[in-house]
C-alpha atoms as a PDB file:
ATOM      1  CA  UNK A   1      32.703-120.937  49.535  1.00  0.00           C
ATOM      2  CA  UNK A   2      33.053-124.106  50.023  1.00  0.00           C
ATOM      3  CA  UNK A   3      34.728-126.033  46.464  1.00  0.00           C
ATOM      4  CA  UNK A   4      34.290-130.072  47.221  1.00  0.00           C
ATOM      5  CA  UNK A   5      37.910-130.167  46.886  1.00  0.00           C
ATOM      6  CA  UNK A   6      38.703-132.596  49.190  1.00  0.00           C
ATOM      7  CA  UNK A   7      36.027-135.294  48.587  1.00  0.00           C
ATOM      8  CA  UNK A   8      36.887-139.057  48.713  1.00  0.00           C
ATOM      9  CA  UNK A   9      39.458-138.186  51.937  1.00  0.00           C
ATOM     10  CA  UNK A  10      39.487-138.893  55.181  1.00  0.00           C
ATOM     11  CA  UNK A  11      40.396-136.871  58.151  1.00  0.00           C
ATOM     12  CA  UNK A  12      40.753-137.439  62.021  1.00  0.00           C
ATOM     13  CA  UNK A  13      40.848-134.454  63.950  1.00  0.00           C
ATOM     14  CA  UNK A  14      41.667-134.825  67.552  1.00  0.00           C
ATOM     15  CA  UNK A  15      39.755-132.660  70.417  1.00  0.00           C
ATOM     16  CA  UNK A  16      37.228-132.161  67.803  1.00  0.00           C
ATOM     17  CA  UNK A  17      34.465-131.855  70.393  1.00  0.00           C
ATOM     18  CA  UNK A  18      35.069-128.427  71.103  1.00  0.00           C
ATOM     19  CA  UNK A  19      37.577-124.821  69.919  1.00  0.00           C
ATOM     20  CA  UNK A  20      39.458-125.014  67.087  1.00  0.00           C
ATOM     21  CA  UNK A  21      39.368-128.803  66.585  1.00  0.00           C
ATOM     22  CA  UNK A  22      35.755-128.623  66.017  1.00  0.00           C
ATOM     23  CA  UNK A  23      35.617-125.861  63.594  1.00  0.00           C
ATOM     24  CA  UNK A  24      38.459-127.566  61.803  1.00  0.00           C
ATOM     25  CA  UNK A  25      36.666-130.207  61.207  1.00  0.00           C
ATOM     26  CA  UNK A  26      33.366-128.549  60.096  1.00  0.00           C
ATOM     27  CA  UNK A  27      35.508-126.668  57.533  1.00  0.00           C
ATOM     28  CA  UNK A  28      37.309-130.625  56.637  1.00  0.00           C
ATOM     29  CA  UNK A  29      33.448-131.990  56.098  1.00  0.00           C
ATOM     30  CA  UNK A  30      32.367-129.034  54.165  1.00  0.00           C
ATOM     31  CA  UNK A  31      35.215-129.613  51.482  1.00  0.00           C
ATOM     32  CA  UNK A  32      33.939-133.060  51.444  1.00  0.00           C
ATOM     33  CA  UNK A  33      36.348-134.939  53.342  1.00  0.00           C
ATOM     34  CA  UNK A  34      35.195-137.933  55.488  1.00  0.00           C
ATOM     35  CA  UNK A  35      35.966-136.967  59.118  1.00  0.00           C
ATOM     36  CA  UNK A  36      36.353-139.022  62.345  1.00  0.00           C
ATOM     37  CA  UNK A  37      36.266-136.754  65.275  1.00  0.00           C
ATOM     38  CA  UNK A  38      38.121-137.843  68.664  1.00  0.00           C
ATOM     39  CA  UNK A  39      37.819-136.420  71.515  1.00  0.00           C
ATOM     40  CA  UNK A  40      37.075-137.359  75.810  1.00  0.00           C
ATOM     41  CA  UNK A  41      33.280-136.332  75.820  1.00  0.00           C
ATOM     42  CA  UNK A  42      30.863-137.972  73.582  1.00  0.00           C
ATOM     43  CA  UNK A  43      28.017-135.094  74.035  1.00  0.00           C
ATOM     44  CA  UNK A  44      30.423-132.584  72.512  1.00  0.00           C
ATOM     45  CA  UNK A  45      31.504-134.499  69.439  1.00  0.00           C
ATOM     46  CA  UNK A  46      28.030-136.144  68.353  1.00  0.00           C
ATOM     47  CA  UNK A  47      27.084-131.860  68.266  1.00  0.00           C
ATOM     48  CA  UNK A  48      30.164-131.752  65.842  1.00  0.00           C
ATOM     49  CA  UNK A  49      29.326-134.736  64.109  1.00  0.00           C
ATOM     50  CA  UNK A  50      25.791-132.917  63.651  1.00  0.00           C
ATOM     51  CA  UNK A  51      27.294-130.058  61.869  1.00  0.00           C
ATOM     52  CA  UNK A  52      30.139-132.389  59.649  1.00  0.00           C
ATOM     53  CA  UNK A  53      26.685-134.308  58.541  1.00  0.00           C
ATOM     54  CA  UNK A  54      24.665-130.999  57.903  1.00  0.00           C
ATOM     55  CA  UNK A  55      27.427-130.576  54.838  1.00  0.00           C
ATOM     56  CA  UNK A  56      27.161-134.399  53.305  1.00  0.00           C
ATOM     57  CA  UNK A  57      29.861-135.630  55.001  1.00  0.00           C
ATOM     58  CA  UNK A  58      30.273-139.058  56.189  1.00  0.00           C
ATOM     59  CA  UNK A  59      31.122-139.039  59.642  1.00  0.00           C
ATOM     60  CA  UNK A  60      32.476-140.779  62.962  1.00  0.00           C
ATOM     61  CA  UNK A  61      32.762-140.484  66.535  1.00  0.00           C
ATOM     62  CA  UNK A  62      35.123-141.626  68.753  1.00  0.00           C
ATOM     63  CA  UNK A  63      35.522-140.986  72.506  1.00  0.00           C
ATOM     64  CA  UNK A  64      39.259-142.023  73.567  1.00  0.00           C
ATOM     65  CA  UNK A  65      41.421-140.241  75.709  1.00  0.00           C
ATOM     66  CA  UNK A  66      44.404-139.531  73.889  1.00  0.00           C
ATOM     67  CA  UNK A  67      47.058-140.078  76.212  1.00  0.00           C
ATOM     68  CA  UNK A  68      46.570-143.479  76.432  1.00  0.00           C
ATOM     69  CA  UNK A  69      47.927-146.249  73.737  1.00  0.00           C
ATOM     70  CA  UNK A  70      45.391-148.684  73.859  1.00  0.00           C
ATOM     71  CA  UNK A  71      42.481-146.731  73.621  1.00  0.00           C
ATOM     72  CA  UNK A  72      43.909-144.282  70.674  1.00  0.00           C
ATOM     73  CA  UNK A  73      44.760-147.618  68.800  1.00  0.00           C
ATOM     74  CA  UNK A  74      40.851-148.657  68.780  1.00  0.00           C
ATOM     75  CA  UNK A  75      40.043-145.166  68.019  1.00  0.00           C
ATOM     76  CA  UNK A  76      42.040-145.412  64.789  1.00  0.00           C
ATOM     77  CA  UNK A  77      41.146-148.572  63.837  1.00  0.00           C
ATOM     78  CA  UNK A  78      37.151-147.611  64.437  1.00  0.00           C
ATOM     79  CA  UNK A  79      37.243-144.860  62.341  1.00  0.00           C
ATOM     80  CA  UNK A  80      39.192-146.479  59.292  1.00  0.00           C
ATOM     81  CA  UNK A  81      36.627-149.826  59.208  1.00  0.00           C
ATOM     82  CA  UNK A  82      33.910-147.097  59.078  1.00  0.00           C
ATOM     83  CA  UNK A  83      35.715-144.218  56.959  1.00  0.00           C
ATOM     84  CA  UNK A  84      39.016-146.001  55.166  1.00  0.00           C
ATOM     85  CA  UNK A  85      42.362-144.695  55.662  1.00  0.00           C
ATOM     86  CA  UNK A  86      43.478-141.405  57.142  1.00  0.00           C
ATOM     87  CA  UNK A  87      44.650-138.806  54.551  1.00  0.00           C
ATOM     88  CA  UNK A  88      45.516-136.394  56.822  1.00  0.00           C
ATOM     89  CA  UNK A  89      45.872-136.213  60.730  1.00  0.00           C
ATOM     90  CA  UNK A  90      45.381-133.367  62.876  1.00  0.00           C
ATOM     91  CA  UNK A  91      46.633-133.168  66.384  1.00  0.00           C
ATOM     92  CA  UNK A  92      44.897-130.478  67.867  1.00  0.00           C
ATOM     93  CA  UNK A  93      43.845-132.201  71.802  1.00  0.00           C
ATOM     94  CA  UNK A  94      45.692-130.029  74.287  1.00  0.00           C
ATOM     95  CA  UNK A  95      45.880-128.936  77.649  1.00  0.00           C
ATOM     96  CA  UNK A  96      47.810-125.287  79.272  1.00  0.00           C
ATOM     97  CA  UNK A  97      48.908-125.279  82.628  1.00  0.00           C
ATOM     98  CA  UNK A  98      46.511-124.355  85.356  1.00  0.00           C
ATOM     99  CA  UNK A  99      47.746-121.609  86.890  1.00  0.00           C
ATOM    100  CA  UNK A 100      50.420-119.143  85.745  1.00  0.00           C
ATOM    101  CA  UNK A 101      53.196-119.952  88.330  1.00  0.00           C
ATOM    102  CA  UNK A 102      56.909-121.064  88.495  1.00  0.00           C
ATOM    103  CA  UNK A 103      57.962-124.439  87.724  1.00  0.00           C
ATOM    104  CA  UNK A 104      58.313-124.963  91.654  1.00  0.00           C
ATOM    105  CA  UNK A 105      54.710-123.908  92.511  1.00  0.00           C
ATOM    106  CA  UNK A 106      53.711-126.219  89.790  1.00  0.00           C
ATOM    107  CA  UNK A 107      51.135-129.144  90.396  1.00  0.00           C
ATOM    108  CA  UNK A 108      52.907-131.813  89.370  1.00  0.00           C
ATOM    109  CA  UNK A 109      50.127-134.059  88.244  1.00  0.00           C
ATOM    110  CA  UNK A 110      49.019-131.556  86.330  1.00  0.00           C
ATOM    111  CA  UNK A 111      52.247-130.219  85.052  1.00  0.00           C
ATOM    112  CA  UNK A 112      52.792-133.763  83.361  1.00  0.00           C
ATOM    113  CA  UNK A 113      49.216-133.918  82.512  1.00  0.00           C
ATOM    114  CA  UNK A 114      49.737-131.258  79.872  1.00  0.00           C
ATOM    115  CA  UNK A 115      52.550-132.551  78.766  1.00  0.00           C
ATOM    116  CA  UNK A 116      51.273-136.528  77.538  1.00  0.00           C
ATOM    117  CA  UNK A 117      48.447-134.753  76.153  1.00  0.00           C
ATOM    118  CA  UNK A 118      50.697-132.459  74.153  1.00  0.00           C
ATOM    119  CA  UNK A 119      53.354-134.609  73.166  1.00  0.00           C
ATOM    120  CA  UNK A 120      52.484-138.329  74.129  1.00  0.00           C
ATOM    121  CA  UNK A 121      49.047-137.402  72.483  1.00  0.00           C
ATOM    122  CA  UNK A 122      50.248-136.784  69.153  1.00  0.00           C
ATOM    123  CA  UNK A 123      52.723-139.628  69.219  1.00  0.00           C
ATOM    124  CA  UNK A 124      50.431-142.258  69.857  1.00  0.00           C
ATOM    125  CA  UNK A 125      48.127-140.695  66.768  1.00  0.00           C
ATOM    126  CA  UNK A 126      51.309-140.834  64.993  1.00  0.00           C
ATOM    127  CA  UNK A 127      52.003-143.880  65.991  1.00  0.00           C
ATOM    128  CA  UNK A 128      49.059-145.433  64.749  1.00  0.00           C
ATOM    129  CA  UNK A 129      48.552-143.628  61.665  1.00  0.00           C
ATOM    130  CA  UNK A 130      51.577-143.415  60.003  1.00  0.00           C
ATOM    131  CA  UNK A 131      52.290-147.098  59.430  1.00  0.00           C
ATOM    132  CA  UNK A 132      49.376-146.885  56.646  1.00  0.00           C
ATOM    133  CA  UNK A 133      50.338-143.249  55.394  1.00  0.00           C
ATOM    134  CA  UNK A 134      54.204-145.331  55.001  1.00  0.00           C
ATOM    135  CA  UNK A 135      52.435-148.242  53.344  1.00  0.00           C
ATOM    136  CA  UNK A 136      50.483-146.086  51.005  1.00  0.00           C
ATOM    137  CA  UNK A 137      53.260-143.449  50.318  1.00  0.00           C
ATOM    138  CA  UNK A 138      50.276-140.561  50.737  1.00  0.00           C
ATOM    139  CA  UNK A 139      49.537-138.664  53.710  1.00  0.00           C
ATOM    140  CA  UNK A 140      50.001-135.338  55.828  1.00  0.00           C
ATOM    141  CA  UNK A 141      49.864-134.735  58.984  1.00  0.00           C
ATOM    142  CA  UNK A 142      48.668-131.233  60.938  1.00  0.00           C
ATOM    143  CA  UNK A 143      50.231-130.857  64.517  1.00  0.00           C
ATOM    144  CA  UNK A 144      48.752-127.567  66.202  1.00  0.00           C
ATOM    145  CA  UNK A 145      51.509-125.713  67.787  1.00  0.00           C
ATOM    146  CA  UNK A 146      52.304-122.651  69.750  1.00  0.00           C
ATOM    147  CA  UNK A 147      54.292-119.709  69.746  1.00  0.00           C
ATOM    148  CA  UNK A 148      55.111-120.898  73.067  1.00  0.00           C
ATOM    149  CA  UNK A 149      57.478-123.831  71.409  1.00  0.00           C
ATOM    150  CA  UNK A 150      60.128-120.820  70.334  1.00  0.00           C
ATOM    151  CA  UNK A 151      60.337-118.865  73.548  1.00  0.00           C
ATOM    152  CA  UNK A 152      61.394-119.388  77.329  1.00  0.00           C
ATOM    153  CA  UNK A 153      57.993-118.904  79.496  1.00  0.00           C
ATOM    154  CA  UNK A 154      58.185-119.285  82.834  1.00  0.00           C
ATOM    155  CA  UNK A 155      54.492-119.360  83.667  1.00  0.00           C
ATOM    156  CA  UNK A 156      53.361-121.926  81.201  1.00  0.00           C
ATOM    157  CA  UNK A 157      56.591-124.407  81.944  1.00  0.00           C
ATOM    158  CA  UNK A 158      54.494-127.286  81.129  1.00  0.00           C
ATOM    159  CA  UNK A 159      52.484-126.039  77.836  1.00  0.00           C
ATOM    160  CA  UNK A 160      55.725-124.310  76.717  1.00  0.00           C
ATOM    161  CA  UNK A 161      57.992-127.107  76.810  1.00  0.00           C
ATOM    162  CA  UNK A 162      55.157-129.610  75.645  1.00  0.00           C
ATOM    163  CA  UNK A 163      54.904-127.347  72.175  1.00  0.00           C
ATOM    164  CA  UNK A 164      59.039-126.908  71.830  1.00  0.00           C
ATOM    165  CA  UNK A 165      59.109-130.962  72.135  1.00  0.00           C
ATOM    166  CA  UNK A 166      56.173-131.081  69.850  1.00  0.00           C
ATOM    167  CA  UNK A 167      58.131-128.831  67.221  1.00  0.00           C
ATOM    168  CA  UNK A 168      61.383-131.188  67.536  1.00  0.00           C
ATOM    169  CA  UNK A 169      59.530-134.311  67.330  1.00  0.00           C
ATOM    170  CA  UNK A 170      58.017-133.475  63.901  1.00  0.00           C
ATOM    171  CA  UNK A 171      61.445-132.174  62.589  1.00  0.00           C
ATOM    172  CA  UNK A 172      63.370-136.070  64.268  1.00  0.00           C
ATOM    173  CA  UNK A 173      60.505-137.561  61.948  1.00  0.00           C
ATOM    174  CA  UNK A 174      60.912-135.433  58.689  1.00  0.00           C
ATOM    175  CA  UNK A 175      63.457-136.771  56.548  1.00  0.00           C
ATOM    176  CA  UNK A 176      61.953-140.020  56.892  1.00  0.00           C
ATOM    177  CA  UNK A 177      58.508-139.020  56.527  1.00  0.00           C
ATOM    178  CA  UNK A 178      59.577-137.280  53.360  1.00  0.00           C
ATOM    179  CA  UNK A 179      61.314-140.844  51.577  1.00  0.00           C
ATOM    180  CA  UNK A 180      57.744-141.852  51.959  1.00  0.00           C
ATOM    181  CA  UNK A 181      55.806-138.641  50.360  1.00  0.00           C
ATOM    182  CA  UNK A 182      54.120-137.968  53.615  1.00  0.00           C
ATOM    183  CA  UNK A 183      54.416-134.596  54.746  1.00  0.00           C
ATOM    184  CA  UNK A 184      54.153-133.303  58.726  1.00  0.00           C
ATOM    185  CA  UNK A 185      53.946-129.179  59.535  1.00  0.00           C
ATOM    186  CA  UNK A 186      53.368-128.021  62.845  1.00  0.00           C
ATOM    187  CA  UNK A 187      50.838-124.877  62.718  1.00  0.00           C
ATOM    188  CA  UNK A 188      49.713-122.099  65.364  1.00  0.00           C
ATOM    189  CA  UNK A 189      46.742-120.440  65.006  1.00  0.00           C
ATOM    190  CA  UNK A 190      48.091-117.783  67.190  1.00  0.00           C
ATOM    191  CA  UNK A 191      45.650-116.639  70.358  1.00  0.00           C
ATOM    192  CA  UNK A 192      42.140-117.488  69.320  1.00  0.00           C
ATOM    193  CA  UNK A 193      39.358-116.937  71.871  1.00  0.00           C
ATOM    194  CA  UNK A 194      38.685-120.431  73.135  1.00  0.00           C
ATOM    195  CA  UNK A 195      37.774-121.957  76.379  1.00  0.00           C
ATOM    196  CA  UNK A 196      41.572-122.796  76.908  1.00  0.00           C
ATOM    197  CA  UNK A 197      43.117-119.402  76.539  1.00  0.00           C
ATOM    198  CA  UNK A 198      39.647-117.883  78.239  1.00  0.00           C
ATOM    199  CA  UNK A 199      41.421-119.351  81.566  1.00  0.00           C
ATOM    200  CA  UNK A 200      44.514-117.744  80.929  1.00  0.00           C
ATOM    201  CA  UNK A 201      45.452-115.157  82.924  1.00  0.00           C
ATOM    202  CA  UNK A 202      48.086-113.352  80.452  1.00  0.00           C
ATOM    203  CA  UNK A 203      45.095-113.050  77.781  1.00  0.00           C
ATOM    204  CA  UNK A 204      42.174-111.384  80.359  1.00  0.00           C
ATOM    205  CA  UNK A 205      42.551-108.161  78.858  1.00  0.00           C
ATOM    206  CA  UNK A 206      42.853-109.468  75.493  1.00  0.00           C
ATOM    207  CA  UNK A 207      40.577-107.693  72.995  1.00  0.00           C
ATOM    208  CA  UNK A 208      41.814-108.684  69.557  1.00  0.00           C
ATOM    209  CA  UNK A 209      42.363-112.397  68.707  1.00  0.00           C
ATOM    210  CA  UNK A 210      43.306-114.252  66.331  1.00  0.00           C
ATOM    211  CA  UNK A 211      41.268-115.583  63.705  1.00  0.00           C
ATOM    212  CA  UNK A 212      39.636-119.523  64.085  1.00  0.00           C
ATOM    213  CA  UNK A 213      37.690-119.242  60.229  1.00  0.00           C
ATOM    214  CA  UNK A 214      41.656-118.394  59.015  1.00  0.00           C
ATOM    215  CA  UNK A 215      42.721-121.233  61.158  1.00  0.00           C
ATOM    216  CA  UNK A 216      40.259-123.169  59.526  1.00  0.00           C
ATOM    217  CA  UNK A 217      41.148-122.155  56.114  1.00  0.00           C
ATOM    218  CA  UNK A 218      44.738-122.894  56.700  1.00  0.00           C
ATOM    219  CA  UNK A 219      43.991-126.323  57.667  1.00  0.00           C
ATOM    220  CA  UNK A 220      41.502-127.018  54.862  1.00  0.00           C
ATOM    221  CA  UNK A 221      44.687-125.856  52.569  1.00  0.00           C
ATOM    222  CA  UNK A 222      47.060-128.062  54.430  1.00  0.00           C
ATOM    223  CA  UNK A 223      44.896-130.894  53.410  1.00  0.00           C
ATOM    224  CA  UNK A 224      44.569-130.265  49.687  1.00  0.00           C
ATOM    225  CA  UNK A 225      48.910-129.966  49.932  1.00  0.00           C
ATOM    226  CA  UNK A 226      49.427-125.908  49.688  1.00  0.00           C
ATOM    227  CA  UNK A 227      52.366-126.196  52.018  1.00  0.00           C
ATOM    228  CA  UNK A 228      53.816-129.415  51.201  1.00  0.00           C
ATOM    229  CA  UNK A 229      56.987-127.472  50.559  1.00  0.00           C
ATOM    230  CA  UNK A 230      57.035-126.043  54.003  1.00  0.00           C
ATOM    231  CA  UNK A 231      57.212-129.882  55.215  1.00  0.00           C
ATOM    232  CA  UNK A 232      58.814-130.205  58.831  1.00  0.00           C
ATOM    233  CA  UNK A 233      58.791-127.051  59.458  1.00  0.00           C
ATOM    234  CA  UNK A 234      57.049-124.514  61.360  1.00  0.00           C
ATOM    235  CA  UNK A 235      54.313-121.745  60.229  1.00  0.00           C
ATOM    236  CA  UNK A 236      52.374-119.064  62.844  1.00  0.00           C
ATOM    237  CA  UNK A 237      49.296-118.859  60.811  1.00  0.00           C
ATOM    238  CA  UNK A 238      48.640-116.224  62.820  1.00  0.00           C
ATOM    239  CA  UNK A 239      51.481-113.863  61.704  1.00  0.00           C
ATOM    240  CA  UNK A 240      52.998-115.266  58.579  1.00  0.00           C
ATOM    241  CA  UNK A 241      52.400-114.260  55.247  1.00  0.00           C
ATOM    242  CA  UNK A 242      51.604-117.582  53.683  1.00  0.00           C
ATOM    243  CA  UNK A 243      52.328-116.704  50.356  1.00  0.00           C
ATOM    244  CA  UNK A 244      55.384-115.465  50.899  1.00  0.00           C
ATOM    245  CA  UNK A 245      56.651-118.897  52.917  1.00  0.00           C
ATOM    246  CA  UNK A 246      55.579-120.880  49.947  1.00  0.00           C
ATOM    247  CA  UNK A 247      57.187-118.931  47.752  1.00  0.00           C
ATOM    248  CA  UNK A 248      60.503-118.277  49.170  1.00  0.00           C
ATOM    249  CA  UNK A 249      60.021-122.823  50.784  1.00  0.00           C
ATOM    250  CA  UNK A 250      63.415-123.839  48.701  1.00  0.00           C
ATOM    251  CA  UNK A 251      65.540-121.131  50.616  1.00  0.00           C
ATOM    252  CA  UNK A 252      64.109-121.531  53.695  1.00  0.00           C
ATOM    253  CA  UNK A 253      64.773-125.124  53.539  1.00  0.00           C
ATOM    254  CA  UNK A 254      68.236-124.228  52.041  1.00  0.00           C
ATOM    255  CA  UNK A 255      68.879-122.277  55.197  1.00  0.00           C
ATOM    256  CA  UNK A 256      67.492-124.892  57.502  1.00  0.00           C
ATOM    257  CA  UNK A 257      65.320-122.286  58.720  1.00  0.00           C
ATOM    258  CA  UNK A 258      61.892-122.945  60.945  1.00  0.00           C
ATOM    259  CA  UNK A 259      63.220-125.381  62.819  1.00  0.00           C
ATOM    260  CA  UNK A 260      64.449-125.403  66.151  1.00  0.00           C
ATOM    261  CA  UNK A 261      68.054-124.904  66.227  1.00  0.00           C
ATOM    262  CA  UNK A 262      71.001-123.858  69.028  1.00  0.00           C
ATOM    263  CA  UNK A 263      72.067-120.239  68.100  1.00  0.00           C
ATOM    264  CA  UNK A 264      76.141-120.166  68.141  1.00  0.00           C
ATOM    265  CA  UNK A 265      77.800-117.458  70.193  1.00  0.00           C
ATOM    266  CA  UNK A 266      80.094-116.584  67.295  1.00  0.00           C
ATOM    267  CA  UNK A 267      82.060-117.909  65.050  1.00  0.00           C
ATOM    268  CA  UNK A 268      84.567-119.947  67.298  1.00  0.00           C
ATOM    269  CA  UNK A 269      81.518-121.615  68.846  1.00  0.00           C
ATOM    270  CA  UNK A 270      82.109-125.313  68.964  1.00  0.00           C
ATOM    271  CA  UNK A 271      78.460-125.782  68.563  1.00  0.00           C
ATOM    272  CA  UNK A 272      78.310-123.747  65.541  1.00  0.00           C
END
């Protein structure tokens, strides 16, 4: 049930017109948070914007396209003259490559597509968010991730290496973030049944999937600072046992562990 626990905050969830990114923000709006939705199609996140409003919530929506500077920088500043300040940002917009073939049977429009809306997408929300988190010393920030970012696949060459980059961007930014009290964690849901993975071919015969309400809850506890501990690292919502992360955060940051890392061949590895 939903506790009013984070009332007087404001989110911006990206591809919030659609999946995960509008549930997320459904479940944001009915804990009270503020939410401005972004997204490309305007239809699709007034019918979120519907739902945020059903719960009390104060609401915006912006259509941008979140690969490009300009237009994300408007977005931002549109939804903090009508909200105030982001509390916490969540980077959910993505794209998976089109067809499950080898890097050389790739499109390559589309190959790089995915990638600036998986990793230039994020930055430029980071980009324009973070100054104010900095300024205020208070903020988190929510980067949806993949599995994919930890293993070699050569079918998804684009969505796989967008996530990995994703996942090594947020750990480049930690430490700093972190002198500042502002706190990033990269999060996969695991496979949820959404109109992305519903046109992948590796999940047709998929009959169990991951769940989006958990997803949901995850994020609504990322927001109120559960895994603040966890910061800059990774967590697979999907097959992690949360309370077990948070409780054992100070060795795994001891170890330097949920990160990405080059595994040494042995001990006489220069690298190691």
């Amino acid at each position: 049930m939903p506790t009013g626990s984070l009332v007087g905050q404001v989110a911006l969830v990206t591809g919030a017109g659609r999946g995960i990114g509008r549930e997320i923000a459904i479940g944001l709006a009915a804990e009270g948070m503020a939410v401005g939705l972004l997204g490309r199609t305007h239809d699709t996140l007034i019918e979120t914007l519907k739902q945020c409003v059903r719960h009390g919530a104060r609401g915006v929506a912006v259509t941008a396209d979140v690969t490009r500077p300009g237009a994300v920088r408007e977005a931002v500043r549109s939804v903090e003259r009508d909200l105030g300040p982001v509390d916490f940002l969540v980077n959910n917009a993505g794209q998976v490559d089109r067809a499950e073939v080898p890097l050389w049977e790739a499109d390559a429009n589309q190959w790089w597509q995915v990638v600036e809306t998986n990793l230039r997408g994020p930055f430029n929300l980071m980009r324009s968010v973070l100054p104010g988190m900095v300024q205020r010393r208070s903020g988190r920030v929510l980067n949806l991730n993949s599995g994919f970012a930890l293993r070699p696949d050569g079918n998804y060459t684009a969505y796989a290496t967008s996530k990995g980059a994703l996942l090594q961007l947020s750990d480049n930014i930690a430490d700093s973030l972190a002198a500042h009290h502002v706190v990033v964690l990269d999060i996969s849901p695991g496979a949820c049944a959404t109109d992305m993975t519903a046109g992948m071919p590796m999940f047709a015969e998929t009959k169990e999937w991951a769940s989006i309400p958990y997803m949901v809850a995850v994020a609504v506890d990322t927001a109120r600072g559960r895994f603040d501990a966890l910061h800059g690292r990774f967590i697979h919502a999907g097959r992690d046992n949360l309370e077990h992360l948070v409780a054992e955060a100070d060795a795994i940051r001891e170890a330097d562990a949920r990160t990405l890392r080059l595994r040494p061949y042995g001990d006489d590895d220069p690298m190691a």
